[in-house]
C-alpha atoms as a PDB file:
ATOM      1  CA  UNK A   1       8.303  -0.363 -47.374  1.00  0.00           C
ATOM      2  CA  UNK A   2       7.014  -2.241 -44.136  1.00  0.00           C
ATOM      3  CA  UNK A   3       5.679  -0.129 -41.354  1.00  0.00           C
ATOM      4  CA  UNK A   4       8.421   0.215 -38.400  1.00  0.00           C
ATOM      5  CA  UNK A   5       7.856  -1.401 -35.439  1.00  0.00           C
ATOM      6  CA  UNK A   6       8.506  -0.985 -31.804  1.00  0.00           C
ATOM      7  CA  UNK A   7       8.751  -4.407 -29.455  1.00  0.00           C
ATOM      8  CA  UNK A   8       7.552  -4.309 -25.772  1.00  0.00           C
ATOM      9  CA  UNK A   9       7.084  -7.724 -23.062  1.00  0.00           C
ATOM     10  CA  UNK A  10       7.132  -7.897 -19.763  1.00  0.00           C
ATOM     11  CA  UNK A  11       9.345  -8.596 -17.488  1.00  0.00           C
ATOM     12  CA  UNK A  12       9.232 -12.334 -16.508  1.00  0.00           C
ATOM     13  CA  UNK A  13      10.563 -13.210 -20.138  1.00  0.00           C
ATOM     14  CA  UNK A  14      13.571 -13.314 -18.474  1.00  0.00           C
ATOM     15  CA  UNK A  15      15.739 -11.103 -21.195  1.00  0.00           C
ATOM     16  CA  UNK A  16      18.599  -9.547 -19.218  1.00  0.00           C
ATOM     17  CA  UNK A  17      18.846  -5.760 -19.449  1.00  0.00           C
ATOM     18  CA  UNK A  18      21.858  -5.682 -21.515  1.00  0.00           C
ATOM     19  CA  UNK A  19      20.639  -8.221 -24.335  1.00  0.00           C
ATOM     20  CA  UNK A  20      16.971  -6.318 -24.224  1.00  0.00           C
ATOM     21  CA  UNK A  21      18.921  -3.004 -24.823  1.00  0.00           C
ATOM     22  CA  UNK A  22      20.742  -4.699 -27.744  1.00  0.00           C
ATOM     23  CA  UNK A  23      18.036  -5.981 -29.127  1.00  0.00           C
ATOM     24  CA  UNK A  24      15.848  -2.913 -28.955  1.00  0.00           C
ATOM     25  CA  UNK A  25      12.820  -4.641 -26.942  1.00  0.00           C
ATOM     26  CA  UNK A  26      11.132  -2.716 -24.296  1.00  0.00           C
ATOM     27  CA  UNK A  27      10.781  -4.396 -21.140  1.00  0.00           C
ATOM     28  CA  UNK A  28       7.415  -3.263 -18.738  1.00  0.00           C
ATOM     29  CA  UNK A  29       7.982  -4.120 -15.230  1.00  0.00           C
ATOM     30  CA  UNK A  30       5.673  -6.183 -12.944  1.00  0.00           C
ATOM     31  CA  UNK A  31       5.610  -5.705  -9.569  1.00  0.00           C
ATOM     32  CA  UNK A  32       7.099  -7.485  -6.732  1.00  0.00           C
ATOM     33  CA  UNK A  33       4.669  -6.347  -3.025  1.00  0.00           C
ATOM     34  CA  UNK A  34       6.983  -7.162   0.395  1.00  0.00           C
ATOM     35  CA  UNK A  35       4.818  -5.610   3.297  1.00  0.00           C
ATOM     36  CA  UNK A  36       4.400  -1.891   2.444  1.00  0.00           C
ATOM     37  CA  UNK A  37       6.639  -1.740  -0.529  1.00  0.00           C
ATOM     38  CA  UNK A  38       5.790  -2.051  -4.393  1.00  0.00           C
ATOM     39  CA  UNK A  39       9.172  -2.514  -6.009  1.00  0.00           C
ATOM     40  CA  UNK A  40       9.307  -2.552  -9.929  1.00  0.00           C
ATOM     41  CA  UNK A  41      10.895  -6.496 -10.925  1.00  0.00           C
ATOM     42  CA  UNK A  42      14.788  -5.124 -12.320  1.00  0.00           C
ATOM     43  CA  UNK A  43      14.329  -1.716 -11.717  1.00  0.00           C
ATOM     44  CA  UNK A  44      13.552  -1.163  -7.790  1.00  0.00           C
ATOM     45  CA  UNK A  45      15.035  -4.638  -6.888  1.00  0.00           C
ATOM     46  CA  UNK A  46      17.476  -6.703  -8.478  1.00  0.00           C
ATOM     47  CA  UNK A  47      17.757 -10.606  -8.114  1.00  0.00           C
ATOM     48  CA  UNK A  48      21.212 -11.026  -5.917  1.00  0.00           C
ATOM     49  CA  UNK A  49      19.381  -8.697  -3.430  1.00  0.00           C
ATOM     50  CA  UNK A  50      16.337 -10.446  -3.738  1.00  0.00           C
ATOM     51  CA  UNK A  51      17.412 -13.746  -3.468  1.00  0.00           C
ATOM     52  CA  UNK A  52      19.290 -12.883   0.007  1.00  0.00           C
ATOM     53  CA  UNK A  53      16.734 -11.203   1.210  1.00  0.00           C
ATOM     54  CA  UNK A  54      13.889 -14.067   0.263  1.00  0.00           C
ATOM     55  CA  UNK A  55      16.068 -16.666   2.476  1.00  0.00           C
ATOM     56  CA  UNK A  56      16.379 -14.628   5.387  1.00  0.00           C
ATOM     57  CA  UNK A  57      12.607 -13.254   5.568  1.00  0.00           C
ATOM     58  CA  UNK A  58       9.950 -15.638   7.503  1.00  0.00           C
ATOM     59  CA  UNK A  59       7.406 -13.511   5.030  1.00  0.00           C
ATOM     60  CA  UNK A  60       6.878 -14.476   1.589  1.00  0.00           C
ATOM     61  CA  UNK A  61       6.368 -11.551  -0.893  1.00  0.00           C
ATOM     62  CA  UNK A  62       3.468 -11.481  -3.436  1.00  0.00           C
ATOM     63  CA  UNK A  63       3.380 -10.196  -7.131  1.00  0.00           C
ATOM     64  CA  UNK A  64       1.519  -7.809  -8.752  1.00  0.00           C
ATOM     65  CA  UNK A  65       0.692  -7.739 -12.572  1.00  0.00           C
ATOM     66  CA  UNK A  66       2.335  -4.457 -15.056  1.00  0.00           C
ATOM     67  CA  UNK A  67      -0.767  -1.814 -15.203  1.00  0.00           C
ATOM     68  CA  UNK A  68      -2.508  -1.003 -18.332  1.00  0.00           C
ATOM     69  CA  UNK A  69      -0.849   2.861 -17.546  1.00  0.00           C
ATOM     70  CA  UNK A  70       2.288   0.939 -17.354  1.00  0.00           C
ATOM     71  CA  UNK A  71       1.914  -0.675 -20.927  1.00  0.00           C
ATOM     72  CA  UNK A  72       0.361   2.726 -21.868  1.00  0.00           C
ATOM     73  CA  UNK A  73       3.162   4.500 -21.494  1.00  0.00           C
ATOM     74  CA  UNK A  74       5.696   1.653 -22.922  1.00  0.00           C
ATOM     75  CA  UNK A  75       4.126   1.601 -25.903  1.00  0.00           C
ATOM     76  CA  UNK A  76       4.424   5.437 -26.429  1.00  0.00           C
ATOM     77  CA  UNK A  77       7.809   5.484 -25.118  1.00  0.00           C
ATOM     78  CA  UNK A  78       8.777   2.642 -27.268  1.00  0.00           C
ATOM     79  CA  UNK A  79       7.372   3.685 -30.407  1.00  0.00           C
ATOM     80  CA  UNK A  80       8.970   7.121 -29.939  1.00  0.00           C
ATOM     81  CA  UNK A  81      12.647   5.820 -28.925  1.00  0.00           C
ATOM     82  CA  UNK A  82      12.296   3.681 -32.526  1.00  0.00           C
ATOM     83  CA  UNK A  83       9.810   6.217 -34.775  1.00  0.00           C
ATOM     84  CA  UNK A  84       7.704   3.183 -35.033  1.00  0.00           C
ATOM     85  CA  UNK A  85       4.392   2.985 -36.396  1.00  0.00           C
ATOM     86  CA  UNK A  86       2.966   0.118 -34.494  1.00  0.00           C
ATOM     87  CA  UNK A  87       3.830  -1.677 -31.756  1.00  0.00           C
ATOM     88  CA  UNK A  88       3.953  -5.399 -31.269  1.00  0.00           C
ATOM     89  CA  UNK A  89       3.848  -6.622 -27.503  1.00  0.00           C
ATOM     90  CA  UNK A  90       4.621 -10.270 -26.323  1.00  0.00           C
ATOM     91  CA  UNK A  91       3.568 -11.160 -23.190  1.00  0.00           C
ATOM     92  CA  UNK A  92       2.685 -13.839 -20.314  1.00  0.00           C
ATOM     93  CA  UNK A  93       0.765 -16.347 -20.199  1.00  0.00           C
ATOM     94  CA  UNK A  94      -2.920 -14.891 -19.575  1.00  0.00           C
ATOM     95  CA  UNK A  95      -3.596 -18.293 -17.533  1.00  0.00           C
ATOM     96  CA  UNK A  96      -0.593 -17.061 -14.584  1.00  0.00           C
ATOM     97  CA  UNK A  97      -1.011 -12.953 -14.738  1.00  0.00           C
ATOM     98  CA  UNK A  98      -3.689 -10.120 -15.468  1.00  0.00           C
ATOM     99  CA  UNK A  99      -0.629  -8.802 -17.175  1.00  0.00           C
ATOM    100  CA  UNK A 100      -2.040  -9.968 -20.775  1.00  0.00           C
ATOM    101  CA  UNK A 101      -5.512  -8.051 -19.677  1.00  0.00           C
ATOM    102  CA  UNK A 102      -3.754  -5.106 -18.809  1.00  0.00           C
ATOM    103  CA  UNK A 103      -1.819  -4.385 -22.260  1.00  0.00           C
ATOM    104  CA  UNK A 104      -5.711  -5.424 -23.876  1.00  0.00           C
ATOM    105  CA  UNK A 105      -6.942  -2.164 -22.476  1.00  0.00           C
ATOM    106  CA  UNK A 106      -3.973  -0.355 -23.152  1.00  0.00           C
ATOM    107  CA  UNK A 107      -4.042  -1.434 -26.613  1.00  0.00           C
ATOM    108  CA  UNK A 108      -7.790   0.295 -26.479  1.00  0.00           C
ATOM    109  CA  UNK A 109      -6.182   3.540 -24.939  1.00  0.00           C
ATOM    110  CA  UNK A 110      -3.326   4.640 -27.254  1.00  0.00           C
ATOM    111  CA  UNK A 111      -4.160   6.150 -30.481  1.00  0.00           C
ATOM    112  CA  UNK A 112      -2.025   3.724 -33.188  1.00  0.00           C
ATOM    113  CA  UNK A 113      -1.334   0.314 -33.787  1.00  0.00           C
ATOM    114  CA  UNK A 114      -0.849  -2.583 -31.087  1.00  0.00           C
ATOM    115  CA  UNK A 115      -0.352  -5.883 -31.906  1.00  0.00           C
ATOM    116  CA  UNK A 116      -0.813  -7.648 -28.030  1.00  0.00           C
ATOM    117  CA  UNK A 117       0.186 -11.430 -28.013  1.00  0.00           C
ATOM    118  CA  UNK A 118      -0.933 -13.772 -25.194  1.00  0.00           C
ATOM    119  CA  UNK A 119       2.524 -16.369 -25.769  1.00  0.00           C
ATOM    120  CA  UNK A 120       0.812 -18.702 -23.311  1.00  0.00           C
ATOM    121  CA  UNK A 121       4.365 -19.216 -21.628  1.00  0.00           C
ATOM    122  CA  UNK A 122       6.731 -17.383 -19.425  1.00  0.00           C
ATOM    123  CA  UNK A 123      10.627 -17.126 -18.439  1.00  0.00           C
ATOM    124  CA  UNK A 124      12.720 -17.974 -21.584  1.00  0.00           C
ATOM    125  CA  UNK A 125       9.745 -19.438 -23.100  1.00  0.00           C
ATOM    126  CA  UNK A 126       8.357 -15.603 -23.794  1.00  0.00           C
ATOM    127  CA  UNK A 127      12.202 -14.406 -24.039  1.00  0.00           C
ATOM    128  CA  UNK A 128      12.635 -16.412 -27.290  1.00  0.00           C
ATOM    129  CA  UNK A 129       9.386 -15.851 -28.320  1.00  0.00           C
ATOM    130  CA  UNK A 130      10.129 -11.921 -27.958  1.00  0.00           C
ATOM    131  CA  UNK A 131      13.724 -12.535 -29.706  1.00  0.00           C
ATOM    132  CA  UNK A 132      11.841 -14.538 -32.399  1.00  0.00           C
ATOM    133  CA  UNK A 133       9.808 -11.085 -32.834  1.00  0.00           C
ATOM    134  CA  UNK A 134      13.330  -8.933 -32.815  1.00  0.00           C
ATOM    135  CA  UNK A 135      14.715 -10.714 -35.807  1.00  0.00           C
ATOM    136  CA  UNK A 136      11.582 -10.926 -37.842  1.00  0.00           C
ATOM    137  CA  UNK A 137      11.748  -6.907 -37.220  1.00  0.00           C
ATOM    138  CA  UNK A 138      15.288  -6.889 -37.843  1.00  0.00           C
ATOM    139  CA  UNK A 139      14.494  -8.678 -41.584  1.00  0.00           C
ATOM    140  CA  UNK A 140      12.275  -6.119 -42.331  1.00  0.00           C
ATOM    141  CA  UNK A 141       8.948  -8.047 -41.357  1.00  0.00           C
ATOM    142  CA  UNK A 142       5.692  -6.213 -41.604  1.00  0.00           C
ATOM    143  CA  UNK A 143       4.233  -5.795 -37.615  1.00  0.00           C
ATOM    144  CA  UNK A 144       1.471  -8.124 -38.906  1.00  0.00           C
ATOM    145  CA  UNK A 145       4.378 -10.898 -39.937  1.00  0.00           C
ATOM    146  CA  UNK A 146       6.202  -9.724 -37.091  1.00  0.00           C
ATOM    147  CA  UNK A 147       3.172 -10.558 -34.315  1.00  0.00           C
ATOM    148  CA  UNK A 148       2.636 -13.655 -35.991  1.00  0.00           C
ATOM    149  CA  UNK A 149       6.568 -15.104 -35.830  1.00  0.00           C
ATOM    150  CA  UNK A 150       6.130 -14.065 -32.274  1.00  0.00           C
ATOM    151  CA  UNK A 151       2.980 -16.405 -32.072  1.00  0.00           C
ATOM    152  CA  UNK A 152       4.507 -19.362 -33.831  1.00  0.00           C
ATOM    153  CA  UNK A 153       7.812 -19.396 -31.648  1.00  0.00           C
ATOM    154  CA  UNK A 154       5.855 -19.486 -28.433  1.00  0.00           C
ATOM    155  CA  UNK A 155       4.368 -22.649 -29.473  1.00  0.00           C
ATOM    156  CA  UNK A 156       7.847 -24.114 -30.260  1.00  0.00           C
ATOM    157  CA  UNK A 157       8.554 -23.840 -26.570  1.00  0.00           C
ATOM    158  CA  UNK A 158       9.407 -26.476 -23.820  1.00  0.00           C
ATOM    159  CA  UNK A 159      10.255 -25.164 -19.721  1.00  0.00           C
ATOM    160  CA  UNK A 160      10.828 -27.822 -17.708  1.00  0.00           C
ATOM    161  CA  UNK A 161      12.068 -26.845 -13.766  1.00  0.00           C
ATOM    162  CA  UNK A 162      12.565 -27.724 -10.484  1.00  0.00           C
ATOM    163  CA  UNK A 163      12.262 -26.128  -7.601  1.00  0.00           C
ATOM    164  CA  UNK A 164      13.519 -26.786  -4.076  1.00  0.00           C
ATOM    165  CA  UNK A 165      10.509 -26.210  -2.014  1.00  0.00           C
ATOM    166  CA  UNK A 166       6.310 -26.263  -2.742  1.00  0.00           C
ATOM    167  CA  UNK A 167       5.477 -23.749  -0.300  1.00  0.00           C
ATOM    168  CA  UNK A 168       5.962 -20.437  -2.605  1.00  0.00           C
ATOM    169  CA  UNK A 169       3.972 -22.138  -5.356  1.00  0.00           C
ATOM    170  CA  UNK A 170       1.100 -22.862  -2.702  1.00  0.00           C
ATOM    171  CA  UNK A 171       1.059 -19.745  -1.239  1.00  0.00           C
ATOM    172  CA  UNK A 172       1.299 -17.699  -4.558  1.00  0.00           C
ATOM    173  CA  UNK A 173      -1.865 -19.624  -5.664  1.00  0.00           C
ATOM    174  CA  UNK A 174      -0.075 -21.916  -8.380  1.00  0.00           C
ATOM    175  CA  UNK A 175      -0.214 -25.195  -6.660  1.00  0.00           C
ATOM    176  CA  UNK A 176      -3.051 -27.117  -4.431  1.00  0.00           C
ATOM    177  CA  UNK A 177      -2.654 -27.272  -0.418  1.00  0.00           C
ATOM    178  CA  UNK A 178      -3.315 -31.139  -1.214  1.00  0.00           C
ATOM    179  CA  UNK A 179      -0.496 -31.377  -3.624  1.00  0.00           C
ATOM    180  CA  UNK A 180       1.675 -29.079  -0.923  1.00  0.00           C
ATOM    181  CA  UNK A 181       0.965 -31.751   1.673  1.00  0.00           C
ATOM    182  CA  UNK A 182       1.898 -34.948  -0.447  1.00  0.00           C
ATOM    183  CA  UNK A 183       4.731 -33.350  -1.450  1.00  0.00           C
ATOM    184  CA  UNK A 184       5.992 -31.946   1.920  1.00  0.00           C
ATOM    185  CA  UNK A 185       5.403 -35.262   3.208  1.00  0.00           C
ATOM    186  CA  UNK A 186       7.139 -37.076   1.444  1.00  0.00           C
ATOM    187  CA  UNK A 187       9.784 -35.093   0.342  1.00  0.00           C
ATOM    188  CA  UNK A 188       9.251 -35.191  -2.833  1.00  0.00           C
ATOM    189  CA  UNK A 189      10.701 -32.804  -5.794  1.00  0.00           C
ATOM    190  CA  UNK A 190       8.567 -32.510  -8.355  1.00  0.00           C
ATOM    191  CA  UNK A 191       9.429 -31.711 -12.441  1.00  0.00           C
ATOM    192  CA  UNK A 192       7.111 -29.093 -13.548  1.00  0.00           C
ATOM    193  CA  UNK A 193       6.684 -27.899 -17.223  1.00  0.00           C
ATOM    194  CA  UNK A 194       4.489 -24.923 -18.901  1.00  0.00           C
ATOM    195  CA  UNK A 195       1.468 -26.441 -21.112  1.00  0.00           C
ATOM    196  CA  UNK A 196      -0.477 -24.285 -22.930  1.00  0.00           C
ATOM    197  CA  UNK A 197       0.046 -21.816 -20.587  1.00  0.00           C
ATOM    198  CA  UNK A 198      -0.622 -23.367 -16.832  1.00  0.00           C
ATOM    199  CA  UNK A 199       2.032 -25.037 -14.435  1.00  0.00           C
ATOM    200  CA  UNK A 200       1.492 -28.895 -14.132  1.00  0.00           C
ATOM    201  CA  UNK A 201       3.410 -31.788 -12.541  1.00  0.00           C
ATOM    202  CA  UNK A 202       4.862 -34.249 -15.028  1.00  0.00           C
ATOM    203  CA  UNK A 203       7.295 -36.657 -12.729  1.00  0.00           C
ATOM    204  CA  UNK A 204       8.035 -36.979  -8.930  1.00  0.00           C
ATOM    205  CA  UNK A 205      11.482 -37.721  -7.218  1.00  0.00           C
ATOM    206  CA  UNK A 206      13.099 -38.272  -4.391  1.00  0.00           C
ATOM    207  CA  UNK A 207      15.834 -35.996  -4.493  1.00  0.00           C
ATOM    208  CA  UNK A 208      17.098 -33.201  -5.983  1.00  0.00           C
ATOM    209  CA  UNK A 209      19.845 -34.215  -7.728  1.00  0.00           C
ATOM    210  CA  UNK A 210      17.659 -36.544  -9.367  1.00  0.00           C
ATOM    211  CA  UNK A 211      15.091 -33.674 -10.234  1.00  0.00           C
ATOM    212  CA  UNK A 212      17.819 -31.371 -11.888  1.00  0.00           C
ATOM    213  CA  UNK A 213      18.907 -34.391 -13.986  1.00  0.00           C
ATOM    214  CA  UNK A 214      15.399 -35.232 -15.197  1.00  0.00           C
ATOM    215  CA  UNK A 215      15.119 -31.673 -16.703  1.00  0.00           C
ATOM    216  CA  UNK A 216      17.030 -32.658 -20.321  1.00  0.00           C
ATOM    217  CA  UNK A 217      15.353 -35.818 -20.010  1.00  0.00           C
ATOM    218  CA  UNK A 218      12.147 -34.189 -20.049  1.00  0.00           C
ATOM    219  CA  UNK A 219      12.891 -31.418 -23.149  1.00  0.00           C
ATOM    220  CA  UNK A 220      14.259 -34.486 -25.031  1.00  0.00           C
ATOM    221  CA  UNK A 221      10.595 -35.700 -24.864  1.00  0.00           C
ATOM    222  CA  UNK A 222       9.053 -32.733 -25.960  1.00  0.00           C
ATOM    223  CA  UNK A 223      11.504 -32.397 -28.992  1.00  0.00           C
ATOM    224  CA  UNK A 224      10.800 -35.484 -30.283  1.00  0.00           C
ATOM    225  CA  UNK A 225      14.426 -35.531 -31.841  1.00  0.00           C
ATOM    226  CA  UNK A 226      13.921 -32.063 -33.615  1.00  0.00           C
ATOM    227  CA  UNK A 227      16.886 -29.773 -33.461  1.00  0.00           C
ATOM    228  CA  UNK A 228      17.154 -26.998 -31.004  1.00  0.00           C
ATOM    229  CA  UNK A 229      17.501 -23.418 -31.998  1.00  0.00           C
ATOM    230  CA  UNK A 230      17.502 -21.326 -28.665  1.00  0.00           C
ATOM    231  CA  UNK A 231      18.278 -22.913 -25.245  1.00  0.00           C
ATOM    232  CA  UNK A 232      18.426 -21.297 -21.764  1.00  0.00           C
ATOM    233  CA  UNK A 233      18.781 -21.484 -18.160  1.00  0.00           C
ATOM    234  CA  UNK A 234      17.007 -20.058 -15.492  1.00  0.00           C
ATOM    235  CA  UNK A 235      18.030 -20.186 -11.996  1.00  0.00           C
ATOM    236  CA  UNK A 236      16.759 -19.052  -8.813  1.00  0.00           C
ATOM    237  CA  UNK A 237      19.937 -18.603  -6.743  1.00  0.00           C
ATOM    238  CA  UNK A 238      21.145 -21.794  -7.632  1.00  0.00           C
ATOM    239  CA  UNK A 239      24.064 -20.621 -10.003  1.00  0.00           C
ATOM    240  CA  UNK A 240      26.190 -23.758 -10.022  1.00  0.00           C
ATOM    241  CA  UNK A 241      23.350 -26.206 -10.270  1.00  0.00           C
ATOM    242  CA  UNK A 242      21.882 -24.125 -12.755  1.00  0.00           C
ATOM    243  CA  UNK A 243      25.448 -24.114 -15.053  1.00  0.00           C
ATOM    244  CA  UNK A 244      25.324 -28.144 -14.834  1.00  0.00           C
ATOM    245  CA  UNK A 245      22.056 -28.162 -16.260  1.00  0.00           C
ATOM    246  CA  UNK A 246      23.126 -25.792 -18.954  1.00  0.00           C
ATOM    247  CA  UNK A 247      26.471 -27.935 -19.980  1.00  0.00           C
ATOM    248  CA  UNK A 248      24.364 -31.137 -19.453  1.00  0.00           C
ATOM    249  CA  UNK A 249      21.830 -30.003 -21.795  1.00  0.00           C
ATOM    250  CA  UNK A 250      24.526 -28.193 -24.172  1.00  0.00           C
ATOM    251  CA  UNK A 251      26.248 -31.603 -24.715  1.00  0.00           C
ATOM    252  CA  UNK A 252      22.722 -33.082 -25.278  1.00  0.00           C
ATOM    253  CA  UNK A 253      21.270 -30.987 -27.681  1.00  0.00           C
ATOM    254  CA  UNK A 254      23.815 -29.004 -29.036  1.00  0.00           C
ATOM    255  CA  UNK A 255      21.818 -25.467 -29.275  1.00  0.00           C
ATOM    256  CA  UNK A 256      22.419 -22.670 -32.273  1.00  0.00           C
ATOM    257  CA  UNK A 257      21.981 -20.186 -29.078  1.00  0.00           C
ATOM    258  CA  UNK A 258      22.007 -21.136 -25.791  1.00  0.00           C
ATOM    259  CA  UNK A 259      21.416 -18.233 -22.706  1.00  0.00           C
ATOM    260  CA  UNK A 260      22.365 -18.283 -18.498  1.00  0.00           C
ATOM    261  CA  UNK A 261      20.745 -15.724 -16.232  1.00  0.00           C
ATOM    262  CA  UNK A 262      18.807 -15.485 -12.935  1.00  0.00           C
ATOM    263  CA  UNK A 263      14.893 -15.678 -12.496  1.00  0.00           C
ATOM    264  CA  UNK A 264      13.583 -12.954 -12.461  1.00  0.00           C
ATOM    265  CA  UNK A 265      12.314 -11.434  -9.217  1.00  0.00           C
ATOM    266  CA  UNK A 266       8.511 -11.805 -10.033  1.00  0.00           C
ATOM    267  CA  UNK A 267       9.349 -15.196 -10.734  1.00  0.00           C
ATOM    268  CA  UNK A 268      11.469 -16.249  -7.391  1.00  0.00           C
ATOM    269  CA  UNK A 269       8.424 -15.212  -5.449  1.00  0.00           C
ATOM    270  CA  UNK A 270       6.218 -18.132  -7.083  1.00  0.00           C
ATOM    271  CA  UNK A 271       9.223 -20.235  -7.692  1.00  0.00           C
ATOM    272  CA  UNK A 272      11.463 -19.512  -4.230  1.00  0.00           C
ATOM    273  CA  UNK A 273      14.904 -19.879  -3.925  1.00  0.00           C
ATOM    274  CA  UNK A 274      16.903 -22.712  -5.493  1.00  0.00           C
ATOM    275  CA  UNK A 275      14.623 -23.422  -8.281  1.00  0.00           C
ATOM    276  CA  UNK A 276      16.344 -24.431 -12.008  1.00  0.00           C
ATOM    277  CA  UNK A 277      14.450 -24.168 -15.330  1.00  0.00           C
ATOM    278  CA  UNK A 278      15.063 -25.295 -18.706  1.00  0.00           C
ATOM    279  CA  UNK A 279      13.802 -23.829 -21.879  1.00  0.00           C
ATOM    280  CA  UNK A 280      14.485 -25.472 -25.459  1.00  0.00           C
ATOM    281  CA  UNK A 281      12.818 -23.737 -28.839  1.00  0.00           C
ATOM    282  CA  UNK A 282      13.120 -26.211 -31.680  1.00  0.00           C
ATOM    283  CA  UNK A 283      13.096 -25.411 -35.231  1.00  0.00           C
ATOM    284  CA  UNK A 284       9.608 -24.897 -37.442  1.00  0.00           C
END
């Protein structure tokens, strides 16, 4: 009989509450910093709140990665809630948050089995990466077969996004002040997509419209015409914008799953508000 296994990620794989409770995966907060306040991402501040209050501030908040204490005590929290033997955790991209260092040492702390897994992605790219985990789990998978589904999903993984303005990237350290001033001057609005595990530039338009419709365009590429097994849409207070996407790229690929939420706190303070993301996971 396979060993039973507990599943824990962080927050910015983008897994609303309600589907990570169904699901059983344990979600570990990272931290969004605005002045004096540290404010756990979907626990001390939610996105509609966030959102209004990111437009109206003249200060930009910062991030802060999940503690090793804070995976410490998900892990034993998770693997009591599920009498698990061993944990599997599914995380960040090591290359945009310490949060992949800090469940390393927590690993070192606890006193059973963790299986830690740098997905080298983030947003819906680690969500279906952690679901990939959930239903190898669900099968009956060993956490050995269970850590390595979750490893072979989050190379199956394409986000493409926009966002609306380069000044959060630049100031959250995710973007050049030479690549902010191009851009700003011109007006540009630049397509953006996760490889292996950093954010790069892969087209620039003029206008945003244009940007949003390039995002398909620029899955279809990565797919090279293989089929699509989970897609989703990410938004940054952009909810209509974000559902044309999602029915644009519906009609495209014609998805087995597809999702809809809101970025995720963490991820509106590097993104800002009125970014759009696609994520497509095609079949092994």
């Amino acid at each position: 009989m396979a060993a039973r296994t507990a599943i824990v990620t962080d927050s910015t794989c983008n897994l609303p509450p309600d589907l990570a409770r169904e699901r059983g995966i344990h979600v570990v907060p990272l931290y969004v910093v605005w002045g004096a306040d540290s404010l756990r991402d979907g626990i001390d501040i939610h996105e509609r709140e966030f959102y209004a209050r990111l437009r109206a501030s003249d200060e930009i908040p910062k991030t802060s990665q999940a503690t090793p204490q804070d995976f410490v005590a998900a892990f034993e929290q998770a693997r009591a809630a599920t009498n698990a033997d061993e944990v599997v955790c599914v995380v960040i991209s090591s290359a945009l948050s310490g949060t992949y260092a800090s469940a390393i040492l927590a690993q070192d702390i606890v006193d059973f089995p963790v299986h830690v897994i740098d997905t080298r992605q983030v947003s819906w790219a680690l969500g279906h990466a952690v679901l990939a985990a959930a239903d190898a789990r669900d099968s009956g998978a060993a956490p050995d077969e269970i850590a390595a589904t979750a490893r072979d999903a989050a190379t199956r993984q394409q986000l493409v996004f926009t966002i609306d303005s380069l000044e959060h990237l630049k100031r959250g350290g995710r973007i050049s002040s030479g690549k902010l001033f191009v851009g700003s001057a011109l007006n540009i609005k630049p397509v953006l997509v996760v490889r292996d595990g950093v954010i790069e530039a892969v087209e620039n338009v003029r206008t945003r419209k244009r940007a949003l419709q390039q995002l398909p365009k620029v899955a279809a590429d990565a797919l090279a015409d293989r089929h699509v097994k989970r897609l989703s849409v990410l938004h940054a207070d952009a909810e209509a914008e974000g559902r044309a996407v999602l029915a644009q790229a519906r009609e495209q690929f014609q998805p087995d799953e597809m999702m809809f939420a809101y970025a995720t706190t963490v991820l509106g303070v590097h993104a800002g508000p009125g970014a759009v993301g696609l994520v497509v996971e095609w079949n092994a």
